[in-house]
Protein backbone atom coordinates (compact mmCIF):
# COMPACT_ATOMS: atom_id res chain seq x y z
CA UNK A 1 0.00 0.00 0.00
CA UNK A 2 1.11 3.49 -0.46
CA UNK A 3 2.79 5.34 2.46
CA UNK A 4 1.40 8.43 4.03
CA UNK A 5 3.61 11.26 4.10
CA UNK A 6 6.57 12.21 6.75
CA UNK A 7 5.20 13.74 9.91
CA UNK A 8 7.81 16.17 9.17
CA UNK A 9 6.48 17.40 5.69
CA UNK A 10 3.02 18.84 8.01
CA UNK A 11 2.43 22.22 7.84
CA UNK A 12 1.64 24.64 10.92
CA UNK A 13 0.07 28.17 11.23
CA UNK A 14 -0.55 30.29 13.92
CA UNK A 15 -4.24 29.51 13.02
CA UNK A 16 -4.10 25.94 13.49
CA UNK A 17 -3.06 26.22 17.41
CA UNK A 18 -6.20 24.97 18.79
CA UNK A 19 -7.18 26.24 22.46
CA UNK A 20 -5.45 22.36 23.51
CA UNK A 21 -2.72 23.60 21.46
CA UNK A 22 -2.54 26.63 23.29
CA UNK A 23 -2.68 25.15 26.72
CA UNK A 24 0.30 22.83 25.61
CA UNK A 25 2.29 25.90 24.46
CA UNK A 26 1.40 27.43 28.05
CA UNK A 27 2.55 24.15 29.74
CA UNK A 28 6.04 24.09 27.93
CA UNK A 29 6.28 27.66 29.38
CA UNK A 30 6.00 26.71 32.67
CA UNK A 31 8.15 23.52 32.14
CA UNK A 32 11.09 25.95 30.78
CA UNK A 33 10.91 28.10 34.20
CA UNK A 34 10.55 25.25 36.35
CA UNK A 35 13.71 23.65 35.01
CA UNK A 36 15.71 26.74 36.02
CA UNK A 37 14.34 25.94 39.67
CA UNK A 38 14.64 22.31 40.18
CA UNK A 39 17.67 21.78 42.22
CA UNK A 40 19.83 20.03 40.67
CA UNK A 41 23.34 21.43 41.53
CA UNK A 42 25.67 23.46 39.57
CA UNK A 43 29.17 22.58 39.97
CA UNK A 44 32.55 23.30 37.59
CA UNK A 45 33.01 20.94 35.39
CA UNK A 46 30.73 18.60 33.20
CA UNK A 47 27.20 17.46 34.37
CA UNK A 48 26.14 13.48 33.37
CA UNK A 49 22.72 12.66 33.66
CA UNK A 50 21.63 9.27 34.04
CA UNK A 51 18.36 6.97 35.01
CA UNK A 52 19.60 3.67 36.03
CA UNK A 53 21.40 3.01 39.69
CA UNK A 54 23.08 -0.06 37.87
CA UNK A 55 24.80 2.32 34.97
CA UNK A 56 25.66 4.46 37.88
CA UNK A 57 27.44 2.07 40.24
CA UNK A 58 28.99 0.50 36.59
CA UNK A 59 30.77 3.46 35.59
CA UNK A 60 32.22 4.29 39.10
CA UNK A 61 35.72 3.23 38.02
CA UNK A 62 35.49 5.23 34.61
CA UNK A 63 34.35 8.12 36.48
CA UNK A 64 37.21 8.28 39.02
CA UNK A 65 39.51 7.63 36.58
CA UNK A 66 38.87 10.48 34.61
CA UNK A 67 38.52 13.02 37.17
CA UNK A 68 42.38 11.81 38.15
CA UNK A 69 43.24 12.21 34.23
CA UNK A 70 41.41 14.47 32.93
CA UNK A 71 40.03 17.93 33.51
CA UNK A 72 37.69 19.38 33.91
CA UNK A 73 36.04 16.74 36.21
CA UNK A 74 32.33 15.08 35.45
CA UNK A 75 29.71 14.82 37.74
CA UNK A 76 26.85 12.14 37.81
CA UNK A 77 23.18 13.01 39.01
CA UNK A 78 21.00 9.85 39.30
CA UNK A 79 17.59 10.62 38.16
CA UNK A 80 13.60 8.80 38.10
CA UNK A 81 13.47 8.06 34.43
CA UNK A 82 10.00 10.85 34.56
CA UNK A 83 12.33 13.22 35.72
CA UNK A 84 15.17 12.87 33.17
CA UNK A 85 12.98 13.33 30.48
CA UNK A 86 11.27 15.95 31.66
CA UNK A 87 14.24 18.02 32.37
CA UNK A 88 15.49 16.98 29.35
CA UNK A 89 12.75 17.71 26.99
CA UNK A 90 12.04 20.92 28.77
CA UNK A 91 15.95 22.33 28.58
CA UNK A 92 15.60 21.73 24.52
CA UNK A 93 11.81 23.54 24.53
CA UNK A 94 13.56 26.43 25.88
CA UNK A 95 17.26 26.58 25.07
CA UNK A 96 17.89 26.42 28.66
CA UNK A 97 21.36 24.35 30.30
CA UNK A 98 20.79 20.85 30.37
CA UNK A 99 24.01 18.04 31.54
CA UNK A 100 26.84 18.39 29.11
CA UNK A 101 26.12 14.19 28.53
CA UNK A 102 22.64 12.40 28.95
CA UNK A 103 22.09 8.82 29.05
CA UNK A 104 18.25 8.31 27.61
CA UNK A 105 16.07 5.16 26.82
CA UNK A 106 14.29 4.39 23.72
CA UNK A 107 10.96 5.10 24.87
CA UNK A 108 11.15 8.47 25.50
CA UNK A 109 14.51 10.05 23.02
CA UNK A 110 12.06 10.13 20.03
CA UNK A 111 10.41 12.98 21.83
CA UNK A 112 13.65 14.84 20.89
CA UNK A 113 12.91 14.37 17.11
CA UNK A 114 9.54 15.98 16.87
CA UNK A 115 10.28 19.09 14.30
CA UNK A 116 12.77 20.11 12.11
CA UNK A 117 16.04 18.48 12.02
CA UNK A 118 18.01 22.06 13.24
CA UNK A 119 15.63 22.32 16.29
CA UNK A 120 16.51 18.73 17.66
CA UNK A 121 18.19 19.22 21.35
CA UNK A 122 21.15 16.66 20.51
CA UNK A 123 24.22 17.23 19.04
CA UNK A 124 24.51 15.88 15.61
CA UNK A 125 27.45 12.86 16.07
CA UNK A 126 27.19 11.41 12.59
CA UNK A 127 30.29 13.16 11.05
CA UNK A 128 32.71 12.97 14.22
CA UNK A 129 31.37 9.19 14.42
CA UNK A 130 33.03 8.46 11.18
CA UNK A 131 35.51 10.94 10.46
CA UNK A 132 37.06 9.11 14.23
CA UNK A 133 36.08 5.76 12.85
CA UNK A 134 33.72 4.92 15.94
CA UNK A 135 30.17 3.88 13.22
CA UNK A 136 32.74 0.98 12.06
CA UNK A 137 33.78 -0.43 15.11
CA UNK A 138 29.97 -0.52 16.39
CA UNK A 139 27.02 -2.82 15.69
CA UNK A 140 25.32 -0.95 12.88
CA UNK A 141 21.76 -1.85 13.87
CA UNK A 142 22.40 -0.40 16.96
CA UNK A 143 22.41 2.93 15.89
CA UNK A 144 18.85 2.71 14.52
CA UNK A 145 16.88 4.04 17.42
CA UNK A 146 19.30 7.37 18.10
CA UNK A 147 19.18 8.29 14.06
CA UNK A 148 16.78 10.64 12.50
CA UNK A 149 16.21 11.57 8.79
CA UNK A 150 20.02 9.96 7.97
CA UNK A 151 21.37 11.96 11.30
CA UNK A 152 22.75 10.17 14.25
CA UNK A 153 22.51 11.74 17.49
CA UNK A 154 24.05 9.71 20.30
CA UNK A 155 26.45 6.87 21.22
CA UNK A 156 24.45 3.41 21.34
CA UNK A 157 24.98 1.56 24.93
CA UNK A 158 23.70 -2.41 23.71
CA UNK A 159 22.60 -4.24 20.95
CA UNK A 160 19.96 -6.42 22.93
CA UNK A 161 19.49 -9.39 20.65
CA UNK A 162 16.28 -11.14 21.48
CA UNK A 163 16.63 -15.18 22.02
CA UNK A 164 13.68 -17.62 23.12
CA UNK A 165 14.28 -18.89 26.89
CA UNK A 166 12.58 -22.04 28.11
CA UNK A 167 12.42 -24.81 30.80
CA UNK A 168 14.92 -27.23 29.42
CA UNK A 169 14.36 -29.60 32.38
CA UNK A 170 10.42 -29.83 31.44
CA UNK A 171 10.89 -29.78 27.78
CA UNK A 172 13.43 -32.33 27.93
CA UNK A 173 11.88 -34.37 30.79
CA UNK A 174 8.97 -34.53 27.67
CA UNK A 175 10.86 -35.57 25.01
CA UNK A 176 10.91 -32.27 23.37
CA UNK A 177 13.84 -30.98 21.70
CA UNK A 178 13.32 -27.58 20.70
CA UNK A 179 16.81 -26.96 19.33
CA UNK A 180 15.33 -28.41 16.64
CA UNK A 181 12.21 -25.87 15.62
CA UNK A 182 13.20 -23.68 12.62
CA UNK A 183 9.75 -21.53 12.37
CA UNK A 184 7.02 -20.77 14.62
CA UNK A 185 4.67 -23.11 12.62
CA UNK A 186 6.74 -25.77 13.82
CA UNK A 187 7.22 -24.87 17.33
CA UNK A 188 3.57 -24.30 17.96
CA UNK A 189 3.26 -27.77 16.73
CA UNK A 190 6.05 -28.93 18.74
CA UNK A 191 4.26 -27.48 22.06
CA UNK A 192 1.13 -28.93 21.96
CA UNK A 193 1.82 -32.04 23.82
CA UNK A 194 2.77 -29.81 26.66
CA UNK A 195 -0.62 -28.19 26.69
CA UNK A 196 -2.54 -29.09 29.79
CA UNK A 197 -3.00 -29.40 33.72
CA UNK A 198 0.95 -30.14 34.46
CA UNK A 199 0.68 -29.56 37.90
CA UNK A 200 -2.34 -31.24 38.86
CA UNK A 201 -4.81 -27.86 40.11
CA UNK A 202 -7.38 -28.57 37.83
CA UNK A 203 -6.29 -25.19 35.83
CA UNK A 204 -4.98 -25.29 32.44
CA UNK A 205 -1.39 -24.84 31.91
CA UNK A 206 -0.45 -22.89 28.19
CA UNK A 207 3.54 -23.23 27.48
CA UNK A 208 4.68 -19.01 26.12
CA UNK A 209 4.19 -15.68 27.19
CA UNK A 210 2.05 -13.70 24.96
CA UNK A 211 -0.73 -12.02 25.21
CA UNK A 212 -2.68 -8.38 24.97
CA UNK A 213 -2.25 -5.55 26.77
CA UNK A 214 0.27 -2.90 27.24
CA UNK A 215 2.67 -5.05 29.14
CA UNK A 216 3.14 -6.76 25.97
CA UNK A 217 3.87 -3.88 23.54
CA UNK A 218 7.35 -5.24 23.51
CA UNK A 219 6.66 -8.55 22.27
CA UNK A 220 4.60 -7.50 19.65
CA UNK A 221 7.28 -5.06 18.23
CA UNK A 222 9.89 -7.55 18.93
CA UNK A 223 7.61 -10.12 16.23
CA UNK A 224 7.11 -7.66 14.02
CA UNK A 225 10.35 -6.44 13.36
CA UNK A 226 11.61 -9.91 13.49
CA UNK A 227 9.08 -10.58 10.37
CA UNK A 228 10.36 -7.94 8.44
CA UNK A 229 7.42 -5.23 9.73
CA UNK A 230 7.48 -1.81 11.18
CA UNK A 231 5.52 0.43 11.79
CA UNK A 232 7.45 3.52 10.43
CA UNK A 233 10.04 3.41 7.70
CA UNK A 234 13.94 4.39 7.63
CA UNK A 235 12.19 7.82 6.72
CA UNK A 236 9.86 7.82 9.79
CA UNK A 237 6.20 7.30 6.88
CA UNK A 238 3.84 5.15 8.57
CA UNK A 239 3.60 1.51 7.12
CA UNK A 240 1.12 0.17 9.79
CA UNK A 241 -0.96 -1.55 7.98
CA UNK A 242 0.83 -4.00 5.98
CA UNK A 243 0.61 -7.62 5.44
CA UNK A 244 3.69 -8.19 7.11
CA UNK A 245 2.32 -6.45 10.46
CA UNK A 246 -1.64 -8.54 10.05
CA UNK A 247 0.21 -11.82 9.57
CA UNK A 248 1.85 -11.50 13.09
CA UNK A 249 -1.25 -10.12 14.72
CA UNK A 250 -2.92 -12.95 12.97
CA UNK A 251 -0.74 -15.77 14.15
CA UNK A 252 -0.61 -13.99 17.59
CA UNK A 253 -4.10 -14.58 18.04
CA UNK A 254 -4.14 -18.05 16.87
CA UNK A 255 -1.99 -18.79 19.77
CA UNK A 256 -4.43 -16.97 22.31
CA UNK A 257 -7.62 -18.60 21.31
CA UNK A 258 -9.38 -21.54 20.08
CA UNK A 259 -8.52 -25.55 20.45
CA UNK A 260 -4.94 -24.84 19.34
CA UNK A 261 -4.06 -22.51 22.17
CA UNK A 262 -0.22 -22.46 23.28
CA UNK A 263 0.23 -18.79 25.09
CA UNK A 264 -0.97 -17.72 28.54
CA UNK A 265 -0.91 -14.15 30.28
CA UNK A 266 2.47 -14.09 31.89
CA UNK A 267 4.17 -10.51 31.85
CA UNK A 268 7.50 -9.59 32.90
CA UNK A 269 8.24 -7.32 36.02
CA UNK A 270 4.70 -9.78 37.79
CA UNK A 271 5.85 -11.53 40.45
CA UNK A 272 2.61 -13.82 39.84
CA UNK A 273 3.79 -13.92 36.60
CA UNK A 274 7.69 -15.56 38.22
CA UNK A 275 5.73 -17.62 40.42
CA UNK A 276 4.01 -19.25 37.16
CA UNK A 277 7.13 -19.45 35.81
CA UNK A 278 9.03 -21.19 38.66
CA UNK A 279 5.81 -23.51 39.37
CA UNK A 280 6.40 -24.87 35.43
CA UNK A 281 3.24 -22.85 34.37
CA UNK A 282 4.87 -21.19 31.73
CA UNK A 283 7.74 -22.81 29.86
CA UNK A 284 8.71 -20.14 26.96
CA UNK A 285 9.84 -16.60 27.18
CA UNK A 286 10.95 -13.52 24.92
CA UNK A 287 14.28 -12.66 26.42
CA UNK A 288 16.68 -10.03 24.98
CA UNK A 289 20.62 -9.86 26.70
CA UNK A 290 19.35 -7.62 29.61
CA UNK A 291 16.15 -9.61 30.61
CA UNK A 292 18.67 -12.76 31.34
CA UNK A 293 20.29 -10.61 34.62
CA UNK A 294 16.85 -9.79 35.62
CA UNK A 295 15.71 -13.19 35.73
CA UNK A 296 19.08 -14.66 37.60
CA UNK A 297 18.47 -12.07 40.18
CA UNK A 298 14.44 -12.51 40.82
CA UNK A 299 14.30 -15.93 40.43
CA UNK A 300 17.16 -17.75 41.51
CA UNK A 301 15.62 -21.03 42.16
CA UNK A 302 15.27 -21.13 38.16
CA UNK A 303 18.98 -21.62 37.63
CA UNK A 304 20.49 -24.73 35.63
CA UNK A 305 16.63 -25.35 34.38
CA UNK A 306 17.09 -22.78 32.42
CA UNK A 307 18.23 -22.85 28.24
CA UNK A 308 18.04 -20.45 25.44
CA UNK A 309 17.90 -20.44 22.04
CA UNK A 310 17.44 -18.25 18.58
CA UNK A 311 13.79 -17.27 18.21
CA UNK A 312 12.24 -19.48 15.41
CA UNK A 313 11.94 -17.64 12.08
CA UNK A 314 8.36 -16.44 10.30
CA UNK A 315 9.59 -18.12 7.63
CA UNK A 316 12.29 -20.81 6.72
CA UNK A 317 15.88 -19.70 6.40
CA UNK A 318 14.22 -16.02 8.15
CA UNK A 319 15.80 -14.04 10.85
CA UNK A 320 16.20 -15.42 14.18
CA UNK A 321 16.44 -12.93 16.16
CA UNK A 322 14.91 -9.31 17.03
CA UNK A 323 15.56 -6.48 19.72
CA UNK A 324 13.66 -5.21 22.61
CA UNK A 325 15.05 -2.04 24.55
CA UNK A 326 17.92 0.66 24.12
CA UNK A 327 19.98 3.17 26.03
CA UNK A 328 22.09 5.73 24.44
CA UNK A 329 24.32 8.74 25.27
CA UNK A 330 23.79 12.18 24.21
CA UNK A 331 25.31 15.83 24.38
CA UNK A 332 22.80 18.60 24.37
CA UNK A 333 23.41 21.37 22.06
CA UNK A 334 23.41 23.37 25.62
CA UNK A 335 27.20 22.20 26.13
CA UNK A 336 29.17 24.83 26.59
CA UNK A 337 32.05 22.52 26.12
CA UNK A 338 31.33 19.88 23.59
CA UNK A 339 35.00 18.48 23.12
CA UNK A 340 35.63 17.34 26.20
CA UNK A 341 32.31 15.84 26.73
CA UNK A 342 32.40 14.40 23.42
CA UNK A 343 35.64 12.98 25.12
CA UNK A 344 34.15 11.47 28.22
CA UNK A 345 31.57 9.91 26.29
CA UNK A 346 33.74 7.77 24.03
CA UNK A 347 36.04 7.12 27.20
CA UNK A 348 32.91 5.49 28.89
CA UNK A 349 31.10 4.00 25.95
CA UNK A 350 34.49 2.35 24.36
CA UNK A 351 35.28 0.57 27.22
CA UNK A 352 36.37 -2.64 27.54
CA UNK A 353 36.22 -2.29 30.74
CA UNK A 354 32.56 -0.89 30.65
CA UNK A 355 31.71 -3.98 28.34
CA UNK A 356 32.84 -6.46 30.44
CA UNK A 357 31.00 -5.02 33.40
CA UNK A 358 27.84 -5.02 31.55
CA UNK A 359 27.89 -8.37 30.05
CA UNK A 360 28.74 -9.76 33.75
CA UNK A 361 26.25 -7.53 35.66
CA UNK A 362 23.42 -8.12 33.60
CA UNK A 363 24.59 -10.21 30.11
CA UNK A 364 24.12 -7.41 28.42
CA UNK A 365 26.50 -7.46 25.49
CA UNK A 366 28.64 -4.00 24.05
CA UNK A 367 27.83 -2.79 20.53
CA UNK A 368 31.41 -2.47 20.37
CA UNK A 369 32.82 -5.50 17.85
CA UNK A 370 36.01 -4.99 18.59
CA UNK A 371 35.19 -6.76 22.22
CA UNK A 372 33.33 -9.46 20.43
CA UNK A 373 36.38 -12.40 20.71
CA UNK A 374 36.87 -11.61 24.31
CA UNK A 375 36.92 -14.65 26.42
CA UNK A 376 34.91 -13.87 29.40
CA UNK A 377 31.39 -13.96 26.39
CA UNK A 378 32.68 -17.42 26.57
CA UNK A 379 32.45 -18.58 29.93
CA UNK A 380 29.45 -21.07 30.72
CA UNK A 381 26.84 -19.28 32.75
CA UNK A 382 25.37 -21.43 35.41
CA UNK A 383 21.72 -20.13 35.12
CA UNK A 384 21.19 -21.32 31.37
CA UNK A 385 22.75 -24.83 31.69
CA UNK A 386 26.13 -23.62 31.28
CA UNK A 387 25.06 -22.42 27.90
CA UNK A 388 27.73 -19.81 26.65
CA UNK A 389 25.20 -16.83 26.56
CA UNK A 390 27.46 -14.21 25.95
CA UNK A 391 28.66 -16.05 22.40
CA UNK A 392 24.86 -16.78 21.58
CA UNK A 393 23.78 -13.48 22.13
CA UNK A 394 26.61 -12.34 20.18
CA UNK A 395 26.22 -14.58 16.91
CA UNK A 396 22.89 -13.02 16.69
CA UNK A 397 24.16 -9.53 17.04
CA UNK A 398 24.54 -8.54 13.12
CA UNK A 399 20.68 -9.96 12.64
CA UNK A 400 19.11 -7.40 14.99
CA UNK A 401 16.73 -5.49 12.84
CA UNK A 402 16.89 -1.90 12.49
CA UNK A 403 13.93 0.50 14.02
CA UNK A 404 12.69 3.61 13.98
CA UNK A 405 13.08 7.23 15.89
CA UNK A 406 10.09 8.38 14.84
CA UNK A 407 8.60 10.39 18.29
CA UNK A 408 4.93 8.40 17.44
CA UNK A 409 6.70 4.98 17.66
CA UNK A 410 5.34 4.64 21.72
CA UNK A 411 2.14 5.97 20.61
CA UNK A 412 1.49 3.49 17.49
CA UNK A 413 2.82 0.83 19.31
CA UNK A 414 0.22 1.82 21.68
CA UNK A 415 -2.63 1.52 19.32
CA UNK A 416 -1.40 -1.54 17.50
CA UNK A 417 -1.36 -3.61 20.80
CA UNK A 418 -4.77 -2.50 20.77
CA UNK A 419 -5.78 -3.78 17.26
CA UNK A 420 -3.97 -7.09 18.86
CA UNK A 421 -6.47 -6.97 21.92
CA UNK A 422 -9.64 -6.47 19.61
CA UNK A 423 -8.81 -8.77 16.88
CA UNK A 424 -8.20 -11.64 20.07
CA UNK A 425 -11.96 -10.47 21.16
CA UNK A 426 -12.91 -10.72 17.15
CA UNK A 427 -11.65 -14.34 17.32
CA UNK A 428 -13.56 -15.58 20.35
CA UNK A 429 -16.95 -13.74 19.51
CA UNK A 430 -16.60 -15.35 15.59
CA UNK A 431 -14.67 -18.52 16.64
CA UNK A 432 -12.28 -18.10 13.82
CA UNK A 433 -8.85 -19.24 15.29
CA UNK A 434 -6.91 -19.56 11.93
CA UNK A 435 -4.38 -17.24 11.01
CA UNK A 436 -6.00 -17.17 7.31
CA UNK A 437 -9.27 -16.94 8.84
CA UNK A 438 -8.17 -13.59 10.73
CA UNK A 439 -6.25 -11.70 8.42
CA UNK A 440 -9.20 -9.72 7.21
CA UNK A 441 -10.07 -8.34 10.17
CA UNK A 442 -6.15 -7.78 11.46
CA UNK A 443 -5.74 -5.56 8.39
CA UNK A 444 -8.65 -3.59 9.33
CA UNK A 445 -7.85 -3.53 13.10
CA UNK A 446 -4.50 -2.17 11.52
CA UNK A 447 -6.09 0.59 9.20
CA UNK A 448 -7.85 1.57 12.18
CA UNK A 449 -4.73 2.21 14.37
CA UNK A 450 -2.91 3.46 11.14
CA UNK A 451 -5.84 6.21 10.95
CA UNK A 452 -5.36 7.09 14.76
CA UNK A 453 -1.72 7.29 14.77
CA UNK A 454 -2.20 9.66 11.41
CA UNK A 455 -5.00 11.87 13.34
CA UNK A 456 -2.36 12.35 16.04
CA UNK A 457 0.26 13.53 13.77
CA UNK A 458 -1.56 15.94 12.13
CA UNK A 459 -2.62 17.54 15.81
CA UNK A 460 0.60 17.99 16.92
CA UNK A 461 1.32 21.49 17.45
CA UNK A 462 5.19 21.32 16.91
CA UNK A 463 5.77 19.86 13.47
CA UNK A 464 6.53 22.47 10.80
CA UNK A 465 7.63 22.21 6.66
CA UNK A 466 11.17 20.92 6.87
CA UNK A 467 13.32 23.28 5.21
């Protein structure tokens, strides 16, 4: 189908400011004042801001080691992941002094993208990146979420490869090796035997994680960029509703409803949901690099039942892999003293050291290739078996799939996991359970969202003609 136009190509007069837009325009106001007044404190030298206590307590050792090399010193303030970004978002509204170098997840940087390219608050890295020869030496795919219209804009953190995780002890105790799937087709096939009252309550037991809702907006992403689907293109134009994006919503909700049901409600960050898991209730997880520390420290008792695995492909000889989360590092335009933060940055984010910390913290593996053939991705990890996870993670590393920027990515993913939720309730009101059977109605739960996500682009207040 064709695709709509850039949200950036949108027009905006002084006419179209709607009283909403008006009161939005006030609010910014008051959100450029108050960041003068929120007390953070001023001190000589460079300002990092940060969201995660883990990145903090990580980069100690860089820290200290810079401040006894370098000058002028940096400072870290550790801040609520609400307050970062509004800080952040408010010191680019207003051209007021944010940190020198900000650490920001993928959920909330497109926010920095809205407008013209010259009005984004983030220094433009893309020449310095390969004039130094930094974009070789890093994962390209990695970059994806931090570019905009061809421009990056900060140094990626991870890669976060996405791998299937599952109760080897169960699945092997049943015969099942799932080594051996290739596709989904197969391993919903595969499953089925394990369908059933396992532990004897008298409640059915299901065998993955997946299901509606807004816990799951990851996992839907995660499938459809592993098919090949998006839901904006490398020039941030909606593609929504495609057959790419129905087939997974389809095939979703084939394994939700009906007599061939495989998935249960089990989210991540529930501990009902790690009770299920470490009562054998669910067997089957999405897990990208990062999710593997969380699930070592919450639920320990799992350890050495525990095996992962490349996803299975949408289609034979497909990808086998896709990416869930993102972290990058940023200098504000605000700098007053972009070289040597532009210094600190690539001292922190080219670290071996810093790789090795994050891979044994919390698996998560560096961007950085040049770390790739170090040793310690080698070592067995006790938790999955003794499975090498760092070298599995990594082999999949070059397959992550690119994604977008676009600032509407949170809010269509928003309303697609909402065409997911009504086309489950289409399935179970109609009894149609078949992937064929739903595709009709997945395309027009898509056009639906597609329209939505449109509407909402053509409101916003901010956009103007690119140049």
């Amino acid at each position: 189908m064709p695709l709509k136009p850039s949200q950036f190509d949108l027009p905006i007069s002084k006419e179209s400011l709607s009283a909403g837009g008006w009161i939005i325009c006030g609010l910014a106001l008051v959100s450029s004042i108050a960041v003068l007044a929120w007390p953070i404190p001023q001190r000589e030298g460079l300002e990092f801001w940060l969201f995660s206590k883990g990145h903090a307590e990580l980069y100690e050792v860089k820290l200290e080691e810079w401040n006894l090399k370098q000058d002028p010193d940096v400072h870290f303030s550790l801040l609520s992941t609400e307050s970062l970004q509004q800080r952040m978002l408010a010191s680019f509204l207003s051209d007021t002094p944010a940190a020198d170098v900000i650490e920001v997840e993928r959920d909330f940087v497109p926010q920095a993208f809205t407008g013209p390219i010259e009005d984004v608050g983030f220094i433009d890295l893309t020449d310095r990146l390969k004039q130094e020869g930094i974009y070789d030496r890093l994962n390209t795919p990695s970059f994806g979420p931090w570019t905009s219209r061809g421009r990056i804009f900060g140094l990626p953190h991870d890669v976060h490869p996405v791998v299937l995780a599952y109760r080897a002890d169960i699945f092997e105790e049943a015969g099942i090796d799932l080594t051996q799937v290739q596709t989904w087709a197969q391993f919903a096939e595969v499953v089925k035997p394990l369908v059933g009252d396992r532990n004897g309550d008298d409640t059915p037991d299901y065998v993955i994680s997946m299901w509606t809702g807004g816990a799951y907006r990851s996992h839907l992403e995660a499938l459809m960029l592993q098919a090949g689907g998006a839901l904006f293109d490398e020039q941030e134009r909606m593609q929504i509703n495609t057959e790419i994006n129905a087939r997974v919503l389809a095939t979703m909700v084939s394994w939700m409803v009906g007599p061939d049901r495989i998935a249960m409600d089990a989210p991540e960050f529930d501990p009902q949901a790690n009770q299920m898991r470490l009562d054998g209730r669910v067997l089957v997880s999405l897990m990208p690099d990062w999710l593997g520390g969380v699930w070592e420290l919450n639920m320990p008792a799992l350890s050495g039942k525990i095996k992962i695995m490349p996803l299975p492909a949408w289609e034979p000889g497909g990808r086998r892999t896709s990416v869930w989360g993102g972290t990058m590092l940023g200098i504000p335009k605000t700098t007053e003293d972009f070289d040597n933060a532009w210094k600190f940055a690539t001292h922190l984010y080219l670290s071996e050291e810093v790789a090795e910390g994050l891979y044994r913290n919390n698996y998560i593996i560096s961007p950085v290739k040049d770390y790739w053939d170090r040793a310690f991705y080698d070592e067995p990890i006790e938790f999955f078996c003794g499975q090498p996870a760092g070298r599995m993670f990594i082999d999949l590393a070059p397959q992550v799939p690119m994604r977008t920027s676009s600032p509407f990515n949170t809010y269509a993913k928003d309303r697609v996991a909402n065409a997911l939720f009504l086309l489950r309730e289409y399935a179970k009101d109609t009894k149609k359970y078949t992937p064929e059977e739903l595709m009709d109605e997945a395309h027009r739960q898509l056009q639906i969202a597609e329209d939505l996500v449109t509407r909402k682009v053509e409101r916003n207040v901010f956009l103007r003609s690119e140049p």
